[in-house]
C-alpha atoms as a PDB file:
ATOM      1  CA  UNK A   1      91.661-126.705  17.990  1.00  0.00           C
ATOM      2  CA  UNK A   2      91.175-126.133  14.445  1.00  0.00           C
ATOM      3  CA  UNK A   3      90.987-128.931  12.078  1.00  0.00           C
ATOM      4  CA  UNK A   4      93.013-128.696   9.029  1.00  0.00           C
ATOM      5  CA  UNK A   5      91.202-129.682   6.631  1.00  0.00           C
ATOM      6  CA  UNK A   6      92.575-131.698   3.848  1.00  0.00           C
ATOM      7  CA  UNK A   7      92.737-130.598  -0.275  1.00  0.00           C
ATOM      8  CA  UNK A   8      92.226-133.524  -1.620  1.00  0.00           C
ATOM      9  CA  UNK A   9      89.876-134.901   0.286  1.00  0.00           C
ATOM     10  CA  UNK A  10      88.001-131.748  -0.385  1.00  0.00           C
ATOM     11  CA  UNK A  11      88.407-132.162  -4.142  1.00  0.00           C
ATOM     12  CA  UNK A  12      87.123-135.785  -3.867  1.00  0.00           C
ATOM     13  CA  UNK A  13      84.207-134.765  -2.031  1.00  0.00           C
ATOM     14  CA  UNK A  14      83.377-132.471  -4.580  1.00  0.00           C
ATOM     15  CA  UNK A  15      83.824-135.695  -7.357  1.00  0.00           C
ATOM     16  CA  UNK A  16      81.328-137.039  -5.464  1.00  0.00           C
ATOM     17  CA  UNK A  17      83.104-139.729  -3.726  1.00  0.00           C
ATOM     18  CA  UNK A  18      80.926-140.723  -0.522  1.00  0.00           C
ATOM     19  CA  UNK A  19      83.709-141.966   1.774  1.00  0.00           C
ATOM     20  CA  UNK A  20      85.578-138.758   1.510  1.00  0.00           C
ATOM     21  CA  UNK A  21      81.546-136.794   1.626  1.00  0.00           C
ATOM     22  CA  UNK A  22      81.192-138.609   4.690  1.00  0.00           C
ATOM     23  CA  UNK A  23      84.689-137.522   5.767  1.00  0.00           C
ATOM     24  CA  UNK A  24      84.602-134.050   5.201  1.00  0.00           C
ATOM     25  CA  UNK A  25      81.272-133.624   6.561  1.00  0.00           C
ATOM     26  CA  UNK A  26      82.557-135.512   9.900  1.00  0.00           C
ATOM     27  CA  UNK A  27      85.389-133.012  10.261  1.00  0.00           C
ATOM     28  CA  UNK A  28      83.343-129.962   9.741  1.00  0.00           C
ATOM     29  CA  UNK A  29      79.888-130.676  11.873  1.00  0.00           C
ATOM     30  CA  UNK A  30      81.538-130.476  15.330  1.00  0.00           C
ATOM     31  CA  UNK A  31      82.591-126.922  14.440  1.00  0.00           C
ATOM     32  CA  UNK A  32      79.229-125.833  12.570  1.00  0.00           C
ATOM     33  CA  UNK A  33      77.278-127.046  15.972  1.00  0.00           C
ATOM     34  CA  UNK A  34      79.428-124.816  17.847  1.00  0.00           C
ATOM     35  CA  UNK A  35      78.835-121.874  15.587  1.00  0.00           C
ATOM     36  CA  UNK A  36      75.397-122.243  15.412  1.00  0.00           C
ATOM     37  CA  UNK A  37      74.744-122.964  18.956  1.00  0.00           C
ATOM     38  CA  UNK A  38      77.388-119.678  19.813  1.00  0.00           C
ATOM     39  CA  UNK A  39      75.073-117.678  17.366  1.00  0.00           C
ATOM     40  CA  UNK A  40      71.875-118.995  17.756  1.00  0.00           C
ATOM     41  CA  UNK A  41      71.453-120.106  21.883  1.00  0.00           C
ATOM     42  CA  UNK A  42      69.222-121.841  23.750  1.00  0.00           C
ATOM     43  CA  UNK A  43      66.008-122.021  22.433  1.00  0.00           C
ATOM     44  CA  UNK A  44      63.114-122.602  24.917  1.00  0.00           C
ATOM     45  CA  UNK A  45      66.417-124.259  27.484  1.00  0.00           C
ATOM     46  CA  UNK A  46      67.800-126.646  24.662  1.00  0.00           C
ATOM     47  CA  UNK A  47      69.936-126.275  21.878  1.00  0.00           C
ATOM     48  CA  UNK A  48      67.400-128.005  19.584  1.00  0.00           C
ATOM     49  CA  UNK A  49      66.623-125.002  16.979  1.00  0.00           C
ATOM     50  CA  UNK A  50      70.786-124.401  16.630  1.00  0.00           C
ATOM     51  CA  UNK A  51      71.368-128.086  16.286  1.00  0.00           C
ATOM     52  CA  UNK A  52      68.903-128.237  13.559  1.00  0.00           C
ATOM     53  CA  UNK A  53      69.725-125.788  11.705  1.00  0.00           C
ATOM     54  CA  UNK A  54      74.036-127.006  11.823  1.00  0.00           C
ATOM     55  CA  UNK A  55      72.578-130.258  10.307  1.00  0.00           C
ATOM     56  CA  UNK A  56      70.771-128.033   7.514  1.00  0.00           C
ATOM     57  CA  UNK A  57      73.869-126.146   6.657  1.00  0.00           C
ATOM     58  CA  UNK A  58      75.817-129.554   6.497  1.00  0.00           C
ATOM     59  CA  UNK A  59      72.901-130.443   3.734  1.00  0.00           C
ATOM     60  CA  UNK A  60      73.466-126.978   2.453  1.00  0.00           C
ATOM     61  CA  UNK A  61      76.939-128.048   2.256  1.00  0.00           C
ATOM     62  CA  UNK A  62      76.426-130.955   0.626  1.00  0.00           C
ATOM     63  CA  UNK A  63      74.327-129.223  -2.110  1.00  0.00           C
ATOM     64  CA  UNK A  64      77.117-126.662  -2.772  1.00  0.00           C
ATOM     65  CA  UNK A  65      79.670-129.232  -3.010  1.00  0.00           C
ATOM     66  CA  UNK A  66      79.788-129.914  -6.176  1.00  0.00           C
ATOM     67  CA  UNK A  67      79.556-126.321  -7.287  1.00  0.00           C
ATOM     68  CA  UNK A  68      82.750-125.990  -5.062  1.00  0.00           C
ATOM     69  CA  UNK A  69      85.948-124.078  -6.902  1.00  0.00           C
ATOM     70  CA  UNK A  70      89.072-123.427  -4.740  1.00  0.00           C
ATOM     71  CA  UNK A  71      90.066-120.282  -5.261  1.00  0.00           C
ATOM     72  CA  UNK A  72      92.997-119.721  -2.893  1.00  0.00           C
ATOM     73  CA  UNK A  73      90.781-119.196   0.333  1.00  0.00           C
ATOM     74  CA  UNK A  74      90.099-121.969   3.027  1.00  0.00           C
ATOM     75  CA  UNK A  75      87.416-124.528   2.141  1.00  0.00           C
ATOM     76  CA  UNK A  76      86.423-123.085   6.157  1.00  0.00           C
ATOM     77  CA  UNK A  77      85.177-119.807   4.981  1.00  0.00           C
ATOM     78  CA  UNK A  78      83.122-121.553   2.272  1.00  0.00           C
ATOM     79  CA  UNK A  79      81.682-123.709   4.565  1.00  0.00           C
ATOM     80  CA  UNK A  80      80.992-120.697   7.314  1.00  0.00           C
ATOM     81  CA  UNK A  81      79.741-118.367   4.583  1.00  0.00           C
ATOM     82  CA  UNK A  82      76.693-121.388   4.088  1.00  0.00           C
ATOM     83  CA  UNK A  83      76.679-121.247   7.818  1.00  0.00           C
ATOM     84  CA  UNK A  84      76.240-117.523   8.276  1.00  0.00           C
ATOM     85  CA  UNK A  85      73.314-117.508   5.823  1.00  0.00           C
ATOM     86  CA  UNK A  86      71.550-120.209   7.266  1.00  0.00           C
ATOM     87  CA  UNK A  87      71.846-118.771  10.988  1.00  0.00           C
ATOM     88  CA  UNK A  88      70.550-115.327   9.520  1.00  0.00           C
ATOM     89  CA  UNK A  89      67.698-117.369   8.037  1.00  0.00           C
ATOM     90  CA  UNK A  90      67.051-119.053  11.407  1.00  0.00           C
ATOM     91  CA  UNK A  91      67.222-115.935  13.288  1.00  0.00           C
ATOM     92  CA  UNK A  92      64.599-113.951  10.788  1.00  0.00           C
ATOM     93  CA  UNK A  93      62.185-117.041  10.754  1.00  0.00           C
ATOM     94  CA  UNK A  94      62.464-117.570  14.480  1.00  0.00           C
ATOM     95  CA  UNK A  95      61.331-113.689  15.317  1.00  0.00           C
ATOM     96  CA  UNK A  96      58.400-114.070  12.703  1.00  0.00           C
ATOM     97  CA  UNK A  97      57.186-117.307  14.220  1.00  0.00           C
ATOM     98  CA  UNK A  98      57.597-116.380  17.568  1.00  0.00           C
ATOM     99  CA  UNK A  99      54.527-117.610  19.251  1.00  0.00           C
ATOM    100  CA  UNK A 100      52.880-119.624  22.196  1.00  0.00           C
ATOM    101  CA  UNK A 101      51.870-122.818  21.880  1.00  0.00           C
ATOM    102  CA  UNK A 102      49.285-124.714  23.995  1.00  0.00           C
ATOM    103  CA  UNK A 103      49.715-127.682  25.650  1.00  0.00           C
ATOM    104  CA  UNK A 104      47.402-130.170  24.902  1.00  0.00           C
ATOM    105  CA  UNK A 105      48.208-132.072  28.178  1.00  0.00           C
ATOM    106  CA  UNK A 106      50.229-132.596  31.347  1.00  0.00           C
ATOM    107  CA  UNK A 107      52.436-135.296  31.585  1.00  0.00           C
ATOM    108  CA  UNK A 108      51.790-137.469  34.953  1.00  0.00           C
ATOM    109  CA  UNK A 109      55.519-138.314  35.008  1.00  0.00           C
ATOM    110  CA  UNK A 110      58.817-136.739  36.221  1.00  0.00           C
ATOM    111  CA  UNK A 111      60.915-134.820  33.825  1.00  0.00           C
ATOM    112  CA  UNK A 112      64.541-136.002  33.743  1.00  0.00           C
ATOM    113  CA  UNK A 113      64.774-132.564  32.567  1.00  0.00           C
ATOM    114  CA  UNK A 114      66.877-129.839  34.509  1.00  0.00           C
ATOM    115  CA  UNK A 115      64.306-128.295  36.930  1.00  0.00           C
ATOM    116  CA  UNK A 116      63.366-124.927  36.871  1.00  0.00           C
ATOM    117  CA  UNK A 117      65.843-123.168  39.001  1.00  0.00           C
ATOM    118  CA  UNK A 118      68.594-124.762  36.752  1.00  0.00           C
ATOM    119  CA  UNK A 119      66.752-123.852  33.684  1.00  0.00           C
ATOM    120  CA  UNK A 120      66.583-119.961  35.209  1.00  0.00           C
ATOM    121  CA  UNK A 121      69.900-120.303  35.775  1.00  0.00           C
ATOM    122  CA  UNK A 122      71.076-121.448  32.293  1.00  0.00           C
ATOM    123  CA  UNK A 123      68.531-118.793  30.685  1.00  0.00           C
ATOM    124  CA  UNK A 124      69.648-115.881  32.554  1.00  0.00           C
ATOM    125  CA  UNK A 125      73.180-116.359  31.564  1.00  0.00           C
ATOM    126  CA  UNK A 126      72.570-117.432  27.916  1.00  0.00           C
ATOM    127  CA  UNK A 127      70.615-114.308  27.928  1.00  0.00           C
ATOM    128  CA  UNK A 128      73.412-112.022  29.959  1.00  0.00           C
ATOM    129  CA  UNK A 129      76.338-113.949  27.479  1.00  0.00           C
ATOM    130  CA  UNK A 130      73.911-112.830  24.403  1.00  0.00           C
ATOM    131  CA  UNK A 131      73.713-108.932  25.874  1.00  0.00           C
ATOM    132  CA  UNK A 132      77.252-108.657  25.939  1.00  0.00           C
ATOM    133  CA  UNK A 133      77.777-110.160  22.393  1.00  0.00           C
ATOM    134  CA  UNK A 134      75.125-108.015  21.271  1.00  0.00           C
ATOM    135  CA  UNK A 135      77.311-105.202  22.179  1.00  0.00           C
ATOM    136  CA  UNK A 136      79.849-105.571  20.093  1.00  0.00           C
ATOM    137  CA  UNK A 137      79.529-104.739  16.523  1.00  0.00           C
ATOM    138  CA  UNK A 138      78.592-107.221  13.558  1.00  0.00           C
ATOM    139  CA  UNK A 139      82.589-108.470  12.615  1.00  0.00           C
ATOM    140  CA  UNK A 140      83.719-108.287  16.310  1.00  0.00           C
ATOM    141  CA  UNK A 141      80.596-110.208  17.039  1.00  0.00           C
ATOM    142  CA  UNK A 142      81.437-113.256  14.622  1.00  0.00           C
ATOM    143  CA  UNK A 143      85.155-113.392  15.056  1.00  0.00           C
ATOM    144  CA  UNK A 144      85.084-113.711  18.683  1.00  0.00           C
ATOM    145  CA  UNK A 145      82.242-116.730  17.790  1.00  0.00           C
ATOM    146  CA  UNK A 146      84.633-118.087  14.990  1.00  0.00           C
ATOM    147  CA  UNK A 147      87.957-117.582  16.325  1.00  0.00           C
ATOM    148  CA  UNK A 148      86.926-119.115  20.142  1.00  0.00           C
ATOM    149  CA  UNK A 149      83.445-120.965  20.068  1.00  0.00           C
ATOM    150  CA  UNK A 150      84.433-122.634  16.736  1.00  0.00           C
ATOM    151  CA  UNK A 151      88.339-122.903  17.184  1.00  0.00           C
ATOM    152  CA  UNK A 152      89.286-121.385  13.357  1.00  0.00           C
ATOM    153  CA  UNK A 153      92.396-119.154  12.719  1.00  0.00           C
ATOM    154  CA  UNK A 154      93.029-116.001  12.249  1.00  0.00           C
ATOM    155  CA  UNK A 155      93.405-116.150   8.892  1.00  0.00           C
ATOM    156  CA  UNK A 156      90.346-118.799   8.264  1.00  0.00           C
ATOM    157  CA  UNK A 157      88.390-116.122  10.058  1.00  0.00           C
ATOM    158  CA  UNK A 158      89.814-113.819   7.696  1.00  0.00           C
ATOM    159  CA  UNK A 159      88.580-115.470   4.940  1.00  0.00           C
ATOM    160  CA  UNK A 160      85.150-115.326   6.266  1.00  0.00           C
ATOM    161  CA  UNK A 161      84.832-111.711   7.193  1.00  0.00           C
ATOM    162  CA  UNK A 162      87.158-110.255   4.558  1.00  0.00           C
ATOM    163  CA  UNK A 163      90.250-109.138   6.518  1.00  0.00           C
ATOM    164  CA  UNK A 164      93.741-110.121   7.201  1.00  0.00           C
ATOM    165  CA  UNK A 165      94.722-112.486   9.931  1.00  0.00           C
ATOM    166  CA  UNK A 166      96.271-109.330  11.371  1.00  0.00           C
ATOM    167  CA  UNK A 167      93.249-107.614  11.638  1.00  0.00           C
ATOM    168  CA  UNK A 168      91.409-110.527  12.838  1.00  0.00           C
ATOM    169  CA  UNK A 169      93.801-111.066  15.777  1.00  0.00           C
ATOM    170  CA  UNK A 170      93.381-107.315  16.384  1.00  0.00           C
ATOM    171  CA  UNK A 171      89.794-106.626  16.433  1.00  0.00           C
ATOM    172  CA  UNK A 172      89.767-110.206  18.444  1.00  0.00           C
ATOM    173  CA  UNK A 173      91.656-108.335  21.326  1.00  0.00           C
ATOM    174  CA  UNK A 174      89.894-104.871  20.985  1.00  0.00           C
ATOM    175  CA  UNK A 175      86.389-106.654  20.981  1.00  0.00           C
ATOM    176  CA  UNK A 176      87.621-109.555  24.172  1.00  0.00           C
ATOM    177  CA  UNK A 177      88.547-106.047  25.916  1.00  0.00           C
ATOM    178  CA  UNK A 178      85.858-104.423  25.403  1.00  0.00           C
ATOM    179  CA  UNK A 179      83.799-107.761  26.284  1.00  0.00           C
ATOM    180  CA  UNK A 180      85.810-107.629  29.673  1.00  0.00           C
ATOM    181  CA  UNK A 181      84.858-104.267  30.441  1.00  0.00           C
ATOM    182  CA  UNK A 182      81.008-104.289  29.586  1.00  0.00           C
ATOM    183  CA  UNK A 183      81.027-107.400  32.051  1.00  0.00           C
ATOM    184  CA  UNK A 184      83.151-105.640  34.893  1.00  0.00           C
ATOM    185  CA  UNK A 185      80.192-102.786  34.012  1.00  0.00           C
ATOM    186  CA  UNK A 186      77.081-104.891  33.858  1.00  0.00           C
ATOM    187  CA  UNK A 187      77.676-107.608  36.274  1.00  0.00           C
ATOM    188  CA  UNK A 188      79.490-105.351  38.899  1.00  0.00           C
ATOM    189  CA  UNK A 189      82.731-107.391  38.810  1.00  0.00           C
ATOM    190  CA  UNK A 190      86.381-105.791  38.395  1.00  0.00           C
ATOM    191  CA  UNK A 191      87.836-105.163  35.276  1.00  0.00           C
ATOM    192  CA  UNK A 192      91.284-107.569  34.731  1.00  0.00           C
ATOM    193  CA  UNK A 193      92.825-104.408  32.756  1.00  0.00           C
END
C-alpha cells in the first residue's frame, strides 16, 4: 500500500516544475487524508475539519518545497512531519473553539444525510476507536496510524518518529496487542492471544 515515491520527481518539484508539483502532491494527498482523518475523526459526524486541514498540509507542503534538502531520509517523513504539526495545530484550535452554534433556521426538507441512529452509531465507535488509541502512548499511537491507516513502512515510519524499522515493527506488535486486549477488556469480547 505504500507509494514509492519517486527522487526525481521530488527534486523537480522542488525546481518548481508544476507537472511534477501536481504529481507529487497527487501521490501524497490520499495518504495525508488518511492520516488526518485517523488522527483527527469525525467532527460533528463528517470528516470535514480532517479533510481540511490534509488540504492545508498539502499547501504547507507546497510552501516547504522549495526549502526541501534530501538528506538520506524518505521525502514521507518530511511530508508527515508538516502533517503532524498541522494536526497538533488542529487539535489545540479545535478544543479552544469548541463552542455551540445556533441555528438560525430549520430546513423544511429531508436530509440525505445518515439519520440519527446511524450517526449514533458512527459516533459511538469513532469515539470507542479514539479511547482505545488514546491508550496507547504518543509513538505507539502514531505508528499504528502511519504504519496501517496511512499504509507507510517500517522504516518510513521510522523516519518520522526517530527509530529503526526494527523498532517500528516492534512497538507496532506490542501496541496492536495491547490494542487487542484493552478491546477484549472494554467491549467484553475475547482476547485472540
Amino acid at each position: 500500500m505504500t507509494i514509492a515515491i519517486d527522487q526525481d520527481l521530488v527534486r523537480r518539484a522542488v525546481r518548481r516544475d508544476p507537472d511534477a508539483t501536481a504529481t507529487l502532491l497527487a501521490q501524497v494527498r490520499p495518504g495525508l487524508v488518511r492520516y488526518c482523518r485517523a488522527r483527527l475523526g469525525r467532527v460533528g459526524g463528517a470528516y470535514a475539519t480532517a479533510d481540511d486541514v490534509a488540504q492545508e498540509v498539502c499547501l504547507a507542503l507546497l510552501g516547504a518545497l522549495p526549502k526541501y534538502r534530501d538528506q538520506g531520509r524518505p521525502f514521507t517523513a518530511f511530508v508527515y512531519g508538516i502533517a503532524a504539526h498541522k494536526v497538533a495545530d488542529a487539535q489545540r484550535s479545535a478544543v479552544r473553539d469548541a463552542v455551540v452554534a445556533p441555528v438560525e433556521h430549520v430546513v423544511e426538507r429531508p436530509d440525505a444525510a445518515p439519520g440519527p441512529e446511524q450517526q449514533a452509531v458512527s459516533t459511538d465507535l469513532a469515539r470507542r476507536l479514539c479511547g482505545l488509541l488514546g491508550r496507547l502512548t504518543e509513538t505507539q499511537r502514531e505508528i499504528v496510524l502511519l504504519r496501517v491507516a496511512v499504509g507507510l513502512s517500517a522504516e518510513e515510519v521510522g523516519d518520522v518518529v526517530g527509530l529503526s524499522a526494527a523498532a517500528v515493527r516492534v512497538a507496532q506488535s506490542r501496541a496492536l496487542a495491547r490494542l487487542r486486549s484493552i478491546a477484549g477488556d472494554e467491549l467484553g469480547e475475547v482476547s485472540a492471544a
